[in-house]
Protein backbone atom coordinates (compact mmCIF):
# COMPACT_ATOMS: atom_id res chain seq x y z
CA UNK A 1 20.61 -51.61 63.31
CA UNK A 2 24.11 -52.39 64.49
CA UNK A 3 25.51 -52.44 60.35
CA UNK A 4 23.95 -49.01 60.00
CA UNK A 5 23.04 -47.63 56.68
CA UNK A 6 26.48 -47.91 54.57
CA UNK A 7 26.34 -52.18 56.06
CA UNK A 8 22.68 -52.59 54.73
CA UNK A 9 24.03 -50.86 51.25
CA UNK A 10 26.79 -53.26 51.19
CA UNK A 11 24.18 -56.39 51.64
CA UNK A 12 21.78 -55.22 49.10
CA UNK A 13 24.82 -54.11 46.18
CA UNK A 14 25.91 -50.56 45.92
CA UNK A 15 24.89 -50.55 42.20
CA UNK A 16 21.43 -51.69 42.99
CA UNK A 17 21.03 -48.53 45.24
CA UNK A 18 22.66 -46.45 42.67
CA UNK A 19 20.61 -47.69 39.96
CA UNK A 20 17.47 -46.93 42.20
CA UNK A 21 18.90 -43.46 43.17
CA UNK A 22 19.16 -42.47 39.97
CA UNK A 23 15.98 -44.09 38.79
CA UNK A 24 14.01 -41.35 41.45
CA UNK A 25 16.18 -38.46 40.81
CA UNK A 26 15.39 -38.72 37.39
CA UNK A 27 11.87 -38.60 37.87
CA UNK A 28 12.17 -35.77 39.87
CA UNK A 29 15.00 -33.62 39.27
CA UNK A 30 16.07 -33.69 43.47
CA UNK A 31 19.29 -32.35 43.76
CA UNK A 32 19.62 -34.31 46.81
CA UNK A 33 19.18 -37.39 45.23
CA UNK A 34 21.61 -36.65 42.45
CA UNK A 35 23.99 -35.42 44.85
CA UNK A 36 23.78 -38.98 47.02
CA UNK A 37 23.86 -40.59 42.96
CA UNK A 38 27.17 -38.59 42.35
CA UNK A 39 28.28 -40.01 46.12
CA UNK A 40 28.08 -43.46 44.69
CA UNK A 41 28.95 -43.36 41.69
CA UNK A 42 32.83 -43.94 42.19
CA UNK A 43 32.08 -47.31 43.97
CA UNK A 44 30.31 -48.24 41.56
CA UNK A 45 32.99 -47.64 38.30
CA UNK A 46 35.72 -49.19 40.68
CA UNK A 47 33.55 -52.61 40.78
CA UNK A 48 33.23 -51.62 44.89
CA UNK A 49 29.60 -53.30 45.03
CA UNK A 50 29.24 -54.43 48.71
CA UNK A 51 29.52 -58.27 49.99
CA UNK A 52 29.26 -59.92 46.57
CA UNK A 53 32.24 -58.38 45.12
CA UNK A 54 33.94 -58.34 49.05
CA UNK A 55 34.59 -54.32 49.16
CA UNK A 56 32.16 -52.10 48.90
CA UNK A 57 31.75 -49.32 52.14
CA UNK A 58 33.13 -52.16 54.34
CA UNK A 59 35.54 -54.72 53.26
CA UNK A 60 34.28 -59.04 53.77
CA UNK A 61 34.43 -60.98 54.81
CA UNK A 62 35.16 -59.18 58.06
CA UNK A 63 33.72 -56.17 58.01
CA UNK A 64 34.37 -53.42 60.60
CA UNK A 65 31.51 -53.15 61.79
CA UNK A 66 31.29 -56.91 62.76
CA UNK A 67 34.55 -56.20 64.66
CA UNK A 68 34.86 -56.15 68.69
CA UNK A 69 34.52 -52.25 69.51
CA UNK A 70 33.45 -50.48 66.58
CA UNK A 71 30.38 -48.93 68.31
CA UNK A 72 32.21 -47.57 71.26
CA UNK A 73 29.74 -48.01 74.36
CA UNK A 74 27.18 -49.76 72.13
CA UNK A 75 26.88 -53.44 71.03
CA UNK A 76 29.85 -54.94 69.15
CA UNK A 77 28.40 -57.40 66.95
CA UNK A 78 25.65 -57.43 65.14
CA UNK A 79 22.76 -59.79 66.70
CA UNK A 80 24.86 -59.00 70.27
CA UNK A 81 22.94 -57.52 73.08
């Protein structure tokens, strides 16, 4: 997926992945999943939500990763070949 996993955050809303995050480790007590919580967190108290608020891991509308060159040796846009 050329917007990798931090992109597909971004599109979806950082707090709705937090929310979610926190929902599971919750239920289970994974430290994993409270360390990836903690990991959000601060994006989520600064308002840094993803492409509805326009910052989030990326800044839009022109995110990096939807720059010429950002996957050296790979494809540069998404939807490019």
């Amino acid at each position: 997926m050329p917007i990798g996993p931090f992109g597909t955050w971004d599109m979806v809303g950082l707090e709705t992945i937090w929310r979610i995050n926190q929902m599971a480790a919750d239920a289970t007590g994974d430290p994993v999943l409270a360390a990836n919580g903690a990991f959000l967190k601060p994006h989520v108290d600064r308002g840094h939500l993803g492409v509805k608020t326009g910052q989030g891991f990326y800044t839009y509308p022109s995110p990096a990763y939807a720059q010429a060159g950002f996957l050296p040796g790979g494809a540069s846009k998404p939807g490019s070949k």
